[in-house]
N, C-alpha and C. Protein backbone atom coordinates (compact mmCIF):
# COMPACT_ATOMS: atom_id res chain seq x y z
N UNK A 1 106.51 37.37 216.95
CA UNK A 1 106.19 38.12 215.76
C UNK A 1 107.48 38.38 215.01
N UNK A 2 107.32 38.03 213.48
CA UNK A 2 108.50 38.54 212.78
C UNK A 2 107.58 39.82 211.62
N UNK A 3 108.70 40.42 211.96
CA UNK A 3 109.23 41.54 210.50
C UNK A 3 110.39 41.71 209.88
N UNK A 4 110.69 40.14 209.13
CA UNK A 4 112.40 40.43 208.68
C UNK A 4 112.71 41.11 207.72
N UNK A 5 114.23 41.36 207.10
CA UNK A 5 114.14 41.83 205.70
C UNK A 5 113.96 40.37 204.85
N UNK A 6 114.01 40.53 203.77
CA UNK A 6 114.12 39.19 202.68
C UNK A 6 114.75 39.96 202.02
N UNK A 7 116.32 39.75 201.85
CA UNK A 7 116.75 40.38 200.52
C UNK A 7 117.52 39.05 199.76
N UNK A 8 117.88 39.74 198.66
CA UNK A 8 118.93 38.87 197.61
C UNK A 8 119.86 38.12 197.63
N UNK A 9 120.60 38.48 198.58
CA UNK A 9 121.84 37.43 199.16
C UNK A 9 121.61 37.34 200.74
N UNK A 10 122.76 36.24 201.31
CA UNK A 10 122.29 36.71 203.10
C UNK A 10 123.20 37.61 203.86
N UNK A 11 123.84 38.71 203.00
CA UNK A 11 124.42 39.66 203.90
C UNK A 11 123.17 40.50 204.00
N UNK A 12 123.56 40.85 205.31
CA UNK A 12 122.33 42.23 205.63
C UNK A 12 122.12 43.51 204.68
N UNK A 13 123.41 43.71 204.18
CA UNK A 13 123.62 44.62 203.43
C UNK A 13 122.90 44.44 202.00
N UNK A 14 122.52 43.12 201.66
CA UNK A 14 122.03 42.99 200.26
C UNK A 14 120.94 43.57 199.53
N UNK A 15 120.52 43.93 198.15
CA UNK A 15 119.34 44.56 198.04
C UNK A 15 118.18 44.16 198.95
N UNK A 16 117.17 44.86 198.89
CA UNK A 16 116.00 44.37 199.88
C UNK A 16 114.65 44.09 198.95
N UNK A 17 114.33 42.72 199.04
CA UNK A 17 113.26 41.96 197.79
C UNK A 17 112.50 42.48 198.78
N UNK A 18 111.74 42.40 200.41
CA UNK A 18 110.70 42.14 200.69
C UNK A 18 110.86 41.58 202.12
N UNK A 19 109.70 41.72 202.74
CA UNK A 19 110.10 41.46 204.16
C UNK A 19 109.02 39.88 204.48
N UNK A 20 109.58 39.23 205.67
CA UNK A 20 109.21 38.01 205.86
C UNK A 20 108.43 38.10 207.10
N UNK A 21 106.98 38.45 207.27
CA UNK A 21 106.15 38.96 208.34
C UNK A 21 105.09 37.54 208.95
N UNK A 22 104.97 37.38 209.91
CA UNK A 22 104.10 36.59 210.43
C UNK A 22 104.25 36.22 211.89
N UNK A 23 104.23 34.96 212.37
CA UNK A 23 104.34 34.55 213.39
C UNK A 23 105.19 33.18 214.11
N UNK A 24 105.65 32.99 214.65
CA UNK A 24 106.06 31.30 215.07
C UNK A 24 106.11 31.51 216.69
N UNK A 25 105.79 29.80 217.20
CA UNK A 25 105.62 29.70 218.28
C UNK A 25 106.91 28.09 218.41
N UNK A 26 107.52 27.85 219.46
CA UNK A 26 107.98 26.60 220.16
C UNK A 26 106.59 26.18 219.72
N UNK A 27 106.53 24.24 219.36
CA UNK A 27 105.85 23.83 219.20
C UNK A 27 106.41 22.38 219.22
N UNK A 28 107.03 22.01 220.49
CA UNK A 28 107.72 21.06 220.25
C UNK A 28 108.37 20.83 221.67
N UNK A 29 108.16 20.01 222.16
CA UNK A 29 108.66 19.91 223.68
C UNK A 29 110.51 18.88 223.59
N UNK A 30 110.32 18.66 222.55
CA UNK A 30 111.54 17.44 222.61
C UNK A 30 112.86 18.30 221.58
N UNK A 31 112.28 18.60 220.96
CA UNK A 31 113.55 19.83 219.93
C UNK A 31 113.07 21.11 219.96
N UNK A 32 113.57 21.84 219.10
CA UNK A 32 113.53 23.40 218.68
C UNK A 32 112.94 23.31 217.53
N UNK A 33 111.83 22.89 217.86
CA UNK A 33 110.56 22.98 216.30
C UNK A 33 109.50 23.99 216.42
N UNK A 34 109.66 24.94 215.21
CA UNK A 34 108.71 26.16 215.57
C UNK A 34 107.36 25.67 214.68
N UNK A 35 106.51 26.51 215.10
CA UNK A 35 105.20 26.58 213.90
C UNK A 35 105.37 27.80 213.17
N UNK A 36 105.41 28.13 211.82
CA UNK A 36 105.63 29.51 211.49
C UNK A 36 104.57 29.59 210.47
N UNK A 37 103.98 30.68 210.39
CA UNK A 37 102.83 31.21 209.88
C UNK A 37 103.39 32.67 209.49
N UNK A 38 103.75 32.94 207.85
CA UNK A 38 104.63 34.12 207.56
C UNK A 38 104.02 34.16 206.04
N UNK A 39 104.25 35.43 205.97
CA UNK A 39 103.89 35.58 204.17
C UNK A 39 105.47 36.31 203.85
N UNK A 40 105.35 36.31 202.53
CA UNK A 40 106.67 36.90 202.40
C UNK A 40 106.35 37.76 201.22
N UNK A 41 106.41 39.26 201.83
CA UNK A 41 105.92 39.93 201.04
C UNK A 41 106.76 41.04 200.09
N UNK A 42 106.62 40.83 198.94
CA UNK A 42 107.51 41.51 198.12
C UNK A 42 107.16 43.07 197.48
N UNK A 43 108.49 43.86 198.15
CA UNK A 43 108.16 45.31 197.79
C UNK A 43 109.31 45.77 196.57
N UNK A 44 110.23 44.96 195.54
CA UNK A 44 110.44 45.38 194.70
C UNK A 44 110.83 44.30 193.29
N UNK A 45 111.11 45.21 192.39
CA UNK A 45 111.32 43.90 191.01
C UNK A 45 109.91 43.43 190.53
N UNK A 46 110.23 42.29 189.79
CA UNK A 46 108.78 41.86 189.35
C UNK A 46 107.94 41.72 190.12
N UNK A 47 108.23 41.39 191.22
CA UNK A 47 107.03 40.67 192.03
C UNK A 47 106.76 41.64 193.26
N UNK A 48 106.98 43.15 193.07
CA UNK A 48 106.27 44.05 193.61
C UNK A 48 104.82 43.93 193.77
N UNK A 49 104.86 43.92 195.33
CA UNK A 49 103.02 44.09 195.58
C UNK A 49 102.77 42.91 195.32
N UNK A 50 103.65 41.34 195.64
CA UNK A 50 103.18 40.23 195.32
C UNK A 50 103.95 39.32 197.09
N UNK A 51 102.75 38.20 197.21
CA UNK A 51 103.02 37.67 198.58
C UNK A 51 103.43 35.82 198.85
N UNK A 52 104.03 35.55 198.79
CA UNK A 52 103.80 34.08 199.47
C UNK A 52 102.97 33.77 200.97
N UNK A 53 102.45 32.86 200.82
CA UNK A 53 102.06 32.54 202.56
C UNK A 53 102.35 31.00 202.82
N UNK A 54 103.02 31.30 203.84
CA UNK A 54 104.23 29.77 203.98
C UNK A 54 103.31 29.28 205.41
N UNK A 55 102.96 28.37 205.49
CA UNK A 55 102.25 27.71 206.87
C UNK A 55 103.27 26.36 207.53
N UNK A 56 104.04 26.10 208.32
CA UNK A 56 104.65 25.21 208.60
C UNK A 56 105.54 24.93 209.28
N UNK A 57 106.23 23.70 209.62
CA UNK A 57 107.23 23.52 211.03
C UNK A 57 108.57 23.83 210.33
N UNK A 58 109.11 24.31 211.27
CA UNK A 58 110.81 24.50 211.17
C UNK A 58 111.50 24.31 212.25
N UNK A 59 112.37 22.98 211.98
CA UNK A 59 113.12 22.23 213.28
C UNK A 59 114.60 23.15 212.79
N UNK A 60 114.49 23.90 213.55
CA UNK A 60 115.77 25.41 213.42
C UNK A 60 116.83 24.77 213.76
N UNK A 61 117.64 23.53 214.37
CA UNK A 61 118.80 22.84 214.34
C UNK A 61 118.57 22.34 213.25
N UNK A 62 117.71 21.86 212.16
CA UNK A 62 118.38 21.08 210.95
C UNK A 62 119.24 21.46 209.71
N UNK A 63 119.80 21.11 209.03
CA UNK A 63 120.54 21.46 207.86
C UNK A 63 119.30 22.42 207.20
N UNK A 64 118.74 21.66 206.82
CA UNK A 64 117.66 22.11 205.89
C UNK A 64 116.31 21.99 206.47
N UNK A 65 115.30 22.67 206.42
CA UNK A 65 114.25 23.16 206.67
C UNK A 65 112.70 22.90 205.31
N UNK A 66 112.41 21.87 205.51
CA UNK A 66 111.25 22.23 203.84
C UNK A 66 109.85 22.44 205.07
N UNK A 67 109.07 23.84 204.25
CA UNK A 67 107.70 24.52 204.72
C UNK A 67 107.13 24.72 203.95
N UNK A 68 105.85 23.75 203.41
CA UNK A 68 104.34 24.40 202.42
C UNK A 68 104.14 25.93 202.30
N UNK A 69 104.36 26.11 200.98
CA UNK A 69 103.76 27.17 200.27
C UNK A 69 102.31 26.99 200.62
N UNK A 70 101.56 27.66 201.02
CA UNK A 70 99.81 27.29 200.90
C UNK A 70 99.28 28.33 200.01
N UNK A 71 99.87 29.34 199.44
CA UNK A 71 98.50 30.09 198.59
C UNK A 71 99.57 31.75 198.31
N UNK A 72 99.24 32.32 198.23
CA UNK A 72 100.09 33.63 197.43
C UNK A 72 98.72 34.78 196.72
N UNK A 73 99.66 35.53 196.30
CA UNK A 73 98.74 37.30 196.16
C UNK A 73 99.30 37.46 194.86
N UNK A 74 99.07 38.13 194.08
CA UNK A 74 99.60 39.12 192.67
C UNK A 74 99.84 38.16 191.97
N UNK A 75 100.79 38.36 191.55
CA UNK A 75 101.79 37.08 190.50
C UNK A 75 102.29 35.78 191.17
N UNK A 76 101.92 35.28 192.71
CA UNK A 76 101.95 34.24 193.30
C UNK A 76 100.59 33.81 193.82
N UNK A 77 99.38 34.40 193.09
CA UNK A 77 98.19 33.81 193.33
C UNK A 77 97.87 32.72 192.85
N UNK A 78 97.62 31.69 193.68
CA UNK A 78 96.97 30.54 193.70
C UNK A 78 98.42 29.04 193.78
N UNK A 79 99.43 29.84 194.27
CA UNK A 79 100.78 29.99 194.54
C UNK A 79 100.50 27.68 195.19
N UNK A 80 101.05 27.26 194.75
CA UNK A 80 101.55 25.99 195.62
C UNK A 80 103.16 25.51 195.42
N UNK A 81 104.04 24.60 196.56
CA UNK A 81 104.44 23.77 196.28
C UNK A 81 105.81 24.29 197.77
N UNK A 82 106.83 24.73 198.61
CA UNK A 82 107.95 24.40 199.14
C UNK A 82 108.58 25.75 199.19
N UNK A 83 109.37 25.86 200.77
CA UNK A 83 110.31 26.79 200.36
C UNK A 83 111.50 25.61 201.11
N UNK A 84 112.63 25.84 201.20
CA UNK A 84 113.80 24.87 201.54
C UNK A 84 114.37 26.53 202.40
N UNK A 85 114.86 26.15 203.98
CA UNK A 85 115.55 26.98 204.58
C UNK A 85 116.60 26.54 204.84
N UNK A 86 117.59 27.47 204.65
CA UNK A 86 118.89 27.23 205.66
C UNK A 86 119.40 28.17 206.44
N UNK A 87 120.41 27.85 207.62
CA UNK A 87 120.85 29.04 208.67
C UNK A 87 121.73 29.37 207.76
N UNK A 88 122.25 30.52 207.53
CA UNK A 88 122.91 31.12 206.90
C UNK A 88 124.32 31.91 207.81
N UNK A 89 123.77 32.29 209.12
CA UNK A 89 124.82 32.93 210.40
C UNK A 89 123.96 32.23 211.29
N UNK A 90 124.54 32.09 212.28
CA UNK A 90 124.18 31.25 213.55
C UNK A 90 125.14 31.99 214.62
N UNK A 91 124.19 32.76 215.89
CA UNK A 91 125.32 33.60 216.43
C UNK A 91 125.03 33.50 217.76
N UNK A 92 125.29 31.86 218.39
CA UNK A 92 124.81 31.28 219.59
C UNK A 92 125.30 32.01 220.79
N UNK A 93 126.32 32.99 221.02
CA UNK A 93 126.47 34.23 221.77
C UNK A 93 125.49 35.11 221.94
N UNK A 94 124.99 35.54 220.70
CA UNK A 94 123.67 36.53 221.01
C UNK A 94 122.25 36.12 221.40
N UNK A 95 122.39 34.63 221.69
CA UNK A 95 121.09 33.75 222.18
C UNK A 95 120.39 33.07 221.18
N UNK A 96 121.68 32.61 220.35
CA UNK A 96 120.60 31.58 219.26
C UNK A 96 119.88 32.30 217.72
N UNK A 97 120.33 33.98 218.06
CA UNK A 97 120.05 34.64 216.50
C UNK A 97 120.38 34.14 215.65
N UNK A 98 119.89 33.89 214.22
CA UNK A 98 120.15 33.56 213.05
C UNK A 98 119.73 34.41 212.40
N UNK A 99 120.14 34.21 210.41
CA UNK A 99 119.59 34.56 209.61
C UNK A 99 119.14 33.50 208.95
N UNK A 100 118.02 33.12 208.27
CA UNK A 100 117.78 32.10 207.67
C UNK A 100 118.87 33.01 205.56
N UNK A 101 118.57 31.63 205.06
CA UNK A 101 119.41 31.79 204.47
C UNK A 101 118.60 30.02 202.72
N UNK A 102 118.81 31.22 201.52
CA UNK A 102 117.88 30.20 200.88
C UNK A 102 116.69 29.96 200.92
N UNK A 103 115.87 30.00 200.44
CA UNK A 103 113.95 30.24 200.18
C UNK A 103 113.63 29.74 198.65
């Protein structure tokens, strides 16, 4: 289960757009490919009270990461098309924590 922040830049410290809530499982016996099932829900700025819902794999060693948009709430209703991830900190001491980084 995630409840991340989503803010503006990728310091922790950055404003806070909205949090990145859902789920991922290992889904992948040969790499580090998750299934993630997350909306990303926005609690300020324009798109207050507005959601993405992202359905899709993320092979968490790659540079880049692309996951289907499938559908959205408020001002992202009827929402299609990509988000692009990247690791942003990678802190293989603390067991592989990251921040993703870019959406």
């Amino acid at each position: 289960m995630i409840d991340d922040p989503l803010t503006e830049g990728p310091d922790r410290n950055s404003k806070l757009l909205g949090h990145a809530q859902g789920i991922y499982a290992l889904a992948s016996q040969e790499e580090a490919g998750l299934l993630m099932a997350m909306n990303l829900a926005f609690v300020s700025g324009d798109f207050n009270d507005s959601s993405l819902a992202v359905l899709g794999r993320n092979t968490v060693l790659s540079n880049v990461r692309e996951m289907p948009v499938v559908g959205g709430s408020g001002k992202f209703c009827f929402a299609m098309g990509y988000v692009l991830a990247t690791a942003a900190e990678l802190d293989a001491a603390a067991g592989g924590n990251y921040n993703e980084g870019g959406c």
